[in-house]
N, C-alpha and C. Protein backbone atom coordinates (compact mmCIF):
# COMPACT_ATOMS: atom_id res chain seq x y z
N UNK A 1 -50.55 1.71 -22.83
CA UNK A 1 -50.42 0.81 -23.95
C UNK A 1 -50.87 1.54 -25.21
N UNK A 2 -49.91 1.36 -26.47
CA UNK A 2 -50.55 2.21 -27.56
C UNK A 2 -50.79 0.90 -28.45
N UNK A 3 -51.12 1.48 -29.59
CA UNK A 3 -52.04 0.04 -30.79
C UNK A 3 -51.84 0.95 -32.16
N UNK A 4 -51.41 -0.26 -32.99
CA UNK A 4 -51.16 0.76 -34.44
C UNK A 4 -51.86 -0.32 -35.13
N UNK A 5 -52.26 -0.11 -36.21
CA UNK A 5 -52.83 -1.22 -37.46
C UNK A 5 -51.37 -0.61 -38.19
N UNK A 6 -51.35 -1.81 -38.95
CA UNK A 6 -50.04 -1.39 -40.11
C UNK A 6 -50.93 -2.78 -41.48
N UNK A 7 -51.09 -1.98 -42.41
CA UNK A 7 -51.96 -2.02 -43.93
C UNK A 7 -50.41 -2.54 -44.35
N UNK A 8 -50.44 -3.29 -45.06
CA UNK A 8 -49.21 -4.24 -45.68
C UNK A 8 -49.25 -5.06 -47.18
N UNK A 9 -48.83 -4.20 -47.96
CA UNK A 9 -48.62 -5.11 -49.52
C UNK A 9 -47.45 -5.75 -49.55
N UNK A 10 -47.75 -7.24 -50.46
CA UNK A 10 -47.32 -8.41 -50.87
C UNK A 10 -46.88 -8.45 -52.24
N UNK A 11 -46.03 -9.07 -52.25
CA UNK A 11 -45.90 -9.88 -54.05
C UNK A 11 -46.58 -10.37 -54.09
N UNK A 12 -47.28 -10.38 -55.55
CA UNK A 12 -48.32 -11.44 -55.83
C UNK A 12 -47.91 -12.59 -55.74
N UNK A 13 -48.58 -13.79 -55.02
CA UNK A 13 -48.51 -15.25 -54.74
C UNK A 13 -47.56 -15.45 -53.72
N UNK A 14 -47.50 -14.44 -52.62
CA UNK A 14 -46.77 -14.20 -51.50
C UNK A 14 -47.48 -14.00 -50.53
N UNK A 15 -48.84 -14.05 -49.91
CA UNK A 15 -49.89 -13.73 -49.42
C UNK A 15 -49.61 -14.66 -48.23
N UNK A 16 -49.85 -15.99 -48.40
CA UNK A 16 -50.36 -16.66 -47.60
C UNK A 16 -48.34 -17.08 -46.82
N UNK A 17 -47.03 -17.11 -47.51
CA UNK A 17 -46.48 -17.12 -47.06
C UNK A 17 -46.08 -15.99 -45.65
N UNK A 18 -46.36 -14.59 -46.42
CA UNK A 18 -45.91 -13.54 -45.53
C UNK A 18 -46.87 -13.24 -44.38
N UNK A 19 -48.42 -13.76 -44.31
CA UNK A 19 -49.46 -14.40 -43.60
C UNK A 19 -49.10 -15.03 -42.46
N UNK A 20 -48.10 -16.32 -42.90
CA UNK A 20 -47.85 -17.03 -42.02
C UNK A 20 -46.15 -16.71 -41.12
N UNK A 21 -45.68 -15.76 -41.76
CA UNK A 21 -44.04 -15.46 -40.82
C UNK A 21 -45.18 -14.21 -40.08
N UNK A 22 -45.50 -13.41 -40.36
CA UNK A 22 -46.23 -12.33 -39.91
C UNK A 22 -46.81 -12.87 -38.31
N UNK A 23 -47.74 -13.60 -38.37
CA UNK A 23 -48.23 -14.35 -37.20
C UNK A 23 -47.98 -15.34 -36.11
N UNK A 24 -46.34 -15.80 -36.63
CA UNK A 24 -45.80 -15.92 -35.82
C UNK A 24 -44.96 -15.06 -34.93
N UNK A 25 -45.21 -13.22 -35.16
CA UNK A 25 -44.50 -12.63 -34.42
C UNK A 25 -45.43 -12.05 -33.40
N UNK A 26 -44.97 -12.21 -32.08
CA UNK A 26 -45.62 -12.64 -30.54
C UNK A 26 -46.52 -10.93 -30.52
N UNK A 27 -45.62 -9.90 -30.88
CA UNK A 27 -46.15 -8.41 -30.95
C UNK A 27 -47.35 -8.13 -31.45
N UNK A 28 -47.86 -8.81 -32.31
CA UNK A 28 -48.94 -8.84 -33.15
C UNK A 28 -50.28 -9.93 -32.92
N UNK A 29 -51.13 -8.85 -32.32
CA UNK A 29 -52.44 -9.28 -31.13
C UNK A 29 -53.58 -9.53 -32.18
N UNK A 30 -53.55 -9.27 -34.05
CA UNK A 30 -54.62 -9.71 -34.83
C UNK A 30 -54.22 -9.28 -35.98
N UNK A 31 -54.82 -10.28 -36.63
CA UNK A 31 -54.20 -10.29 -38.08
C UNK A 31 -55.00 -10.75 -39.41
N UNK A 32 -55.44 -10.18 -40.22
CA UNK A 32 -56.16 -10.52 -41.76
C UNK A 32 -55.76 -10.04 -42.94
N UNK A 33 -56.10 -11.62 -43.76
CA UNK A 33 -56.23 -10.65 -45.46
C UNK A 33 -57.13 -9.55 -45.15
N UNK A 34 -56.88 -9.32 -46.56
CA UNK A 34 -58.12 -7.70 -46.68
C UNK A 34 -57.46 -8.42 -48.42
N UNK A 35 -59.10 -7.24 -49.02
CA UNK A 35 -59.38 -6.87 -50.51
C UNK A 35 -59.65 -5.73 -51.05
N UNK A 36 -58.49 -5.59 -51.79
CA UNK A 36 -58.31 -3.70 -51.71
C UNK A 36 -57.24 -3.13 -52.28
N UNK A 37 -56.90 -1.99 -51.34
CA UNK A 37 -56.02 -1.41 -51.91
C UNK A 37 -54.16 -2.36 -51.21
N UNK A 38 -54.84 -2.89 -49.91
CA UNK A 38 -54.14 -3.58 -49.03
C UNK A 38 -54.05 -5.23 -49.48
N UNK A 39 -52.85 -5.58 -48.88
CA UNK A 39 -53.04 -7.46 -48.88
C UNK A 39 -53.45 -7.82 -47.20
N UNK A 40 -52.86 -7.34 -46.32
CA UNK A 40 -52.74 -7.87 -45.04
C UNK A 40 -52.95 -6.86 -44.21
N UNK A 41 -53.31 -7.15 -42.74
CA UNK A 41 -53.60 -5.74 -42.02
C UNK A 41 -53.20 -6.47 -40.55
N UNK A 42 -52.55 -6.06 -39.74
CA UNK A 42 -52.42 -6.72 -38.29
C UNK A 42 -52.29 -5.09 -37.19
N UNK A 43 -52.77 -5.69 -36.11
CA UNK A 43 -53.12 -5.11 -35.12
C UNK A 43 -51.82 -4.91 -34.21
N UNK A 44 -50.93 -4.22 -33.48
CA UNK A 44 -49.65 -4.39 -33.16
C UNK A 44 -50.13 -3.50 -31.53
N UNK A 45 -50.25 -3.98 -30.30
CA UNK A 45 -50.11 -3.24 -29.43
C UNK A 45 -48.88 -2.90 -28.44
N UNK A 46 -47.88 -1.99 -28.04
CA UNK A 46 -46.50 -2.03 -27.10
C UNK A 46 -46.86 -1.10 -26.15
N UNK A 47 -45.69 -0.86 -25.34
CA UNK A 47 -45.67 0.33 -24.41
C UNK A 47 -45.96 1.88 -25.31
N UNK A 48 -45.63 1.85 -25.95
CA UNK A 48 -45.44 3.57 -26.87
C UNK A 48 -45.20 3.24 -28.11
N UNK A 49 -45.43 4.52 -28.95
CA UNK A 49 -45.86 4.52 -30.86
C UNK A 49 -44.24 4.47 -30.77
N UNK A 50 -43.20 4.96 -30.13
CA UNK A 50 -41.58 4.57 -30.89
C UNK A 50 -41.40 2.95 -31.16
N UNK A 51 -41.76 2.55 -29.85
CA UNK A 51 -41.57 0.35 -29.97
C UNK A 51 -42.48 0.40 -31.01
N UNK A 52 -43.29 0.59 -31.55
CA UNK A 52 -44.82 0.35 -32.22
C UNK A 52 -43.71 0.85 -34.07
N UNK A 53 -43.26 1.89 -34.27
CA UNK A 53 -42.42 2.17 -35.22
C UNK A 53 -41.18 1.17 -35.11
N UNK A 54 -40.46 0.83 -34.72
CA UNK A 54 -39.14 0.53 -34.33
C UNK A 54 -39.34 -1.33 -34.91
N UNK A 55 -40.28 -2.00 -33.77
CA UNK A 55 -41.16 -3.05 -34.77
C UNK A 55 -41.44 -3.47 -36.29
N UNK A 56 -42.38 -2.56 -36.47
CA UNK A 56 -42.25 -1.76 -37.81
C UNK A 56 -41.04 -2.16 -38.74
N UNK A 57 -40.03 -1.19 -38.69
CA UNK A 57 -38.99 -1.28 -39.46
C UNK A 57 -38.34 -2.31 -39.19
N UNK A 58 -37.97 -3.09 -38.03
CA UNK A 58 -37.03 -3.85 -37.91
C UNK A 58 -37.44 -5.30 -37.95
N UNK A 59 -39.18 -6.38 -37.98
CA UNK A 59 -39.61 -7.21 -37.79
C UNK A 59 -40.54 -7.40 -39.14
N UNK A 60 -40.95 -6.27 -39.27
CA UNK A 60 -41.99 -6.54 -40.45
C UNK A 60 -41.80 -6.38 -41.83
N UNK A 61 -40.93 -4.99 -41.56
CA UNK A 61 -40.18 -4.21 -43.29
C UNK A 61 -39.52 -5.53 -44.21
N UNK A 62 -38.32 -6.49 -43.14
CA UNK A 62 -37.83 -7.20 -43.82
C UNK A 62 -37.86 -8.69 -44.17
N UNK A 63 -39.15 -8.62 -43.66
CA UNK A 63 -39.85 -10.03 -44.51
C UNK A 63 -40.21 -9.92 -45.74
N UNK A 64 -39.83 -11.03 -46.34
CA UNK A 64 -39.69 -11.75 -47.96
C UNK A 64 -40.70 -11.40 -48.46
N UNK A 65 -41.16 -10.95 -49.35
CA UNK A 65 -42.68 -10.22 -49.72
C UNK A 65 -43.45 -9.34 -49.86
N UNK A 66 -42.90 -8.71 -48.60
CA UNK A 66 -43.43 -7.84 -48.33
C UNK A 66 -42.59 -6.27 -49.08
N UNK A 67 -43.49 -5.51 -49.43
CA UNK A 67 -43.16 -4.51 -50.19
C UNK A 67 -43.52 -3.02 -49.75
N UNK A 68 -44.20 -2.87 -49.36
CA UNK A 68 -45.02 -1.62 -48.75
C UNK A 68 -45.59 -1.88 -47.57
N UNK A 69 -45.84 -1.02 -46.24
CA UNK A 69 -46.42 -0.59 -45.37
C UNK A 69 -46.95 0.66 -44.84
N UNK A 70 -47.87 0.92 -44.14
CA UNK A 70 -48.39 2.09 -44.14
C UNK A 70 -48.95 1.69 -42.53
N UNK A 71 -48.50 2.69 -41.92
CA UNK A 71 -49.09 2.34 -40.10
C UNK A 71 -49.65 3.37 -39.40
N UNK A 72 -50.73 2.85 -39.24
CA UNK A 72 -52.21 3.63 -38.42
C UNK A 72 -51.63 3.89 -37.09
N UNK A 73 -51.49 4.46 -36.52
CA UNK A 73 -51.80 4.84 -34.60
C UNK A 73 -52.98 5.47 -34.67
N UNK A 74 -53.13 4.60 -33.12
CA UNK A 74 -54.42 4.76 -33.03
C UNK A 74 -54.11 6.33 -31.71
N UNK A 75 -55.33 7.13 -31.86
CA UNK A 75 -55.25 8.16 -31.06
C UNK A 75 -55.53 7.45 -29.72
N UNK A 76 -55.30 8.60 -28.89
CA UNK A 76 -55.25 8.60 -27.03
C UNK A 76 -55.58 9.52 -26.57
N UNK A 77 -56.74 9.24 -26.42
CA UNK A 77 -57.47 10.65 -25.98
C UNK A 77 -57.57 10.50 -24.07
């Protein structure tokens, strides 16, 4: 099992909408605002970092709001 954080900016006054489509997607095991350089941060665990990318672009990129992402994998040692 791999695990990525993916750091996620919003339109302003788009927060709590893209909050709430965000968390209804089943892939995504935790999820918060943040105050920062970030709006949102969720926890994403799959079989491998390709589903973990692939996700990514195809579930999260094209929600309404959302503008930028940036995605952590986590190492496997």
């Amino acid at each position: 099992m791999s695990s990525s954080y993916v750091l996620i900016n919003v339109e302003p006054g788009s927060e709590s909408n893209v909050f709430e489509k965000l968390s209804k997607l089943d892939f995504i095991s935790d999820i918060n605002h943040l105050f920062g350089d970030y709006d949102i941060i969720v926890k994403i665990e799959a079989e491998g970092i390709g589903i973990i990318a692939g996700l990514v672009v195809s579930s999260i990129r094209p929600i309404d709001g959302i503008f930028n992402t940036k995605t952590l994998a986590c190492a496997e040692f």
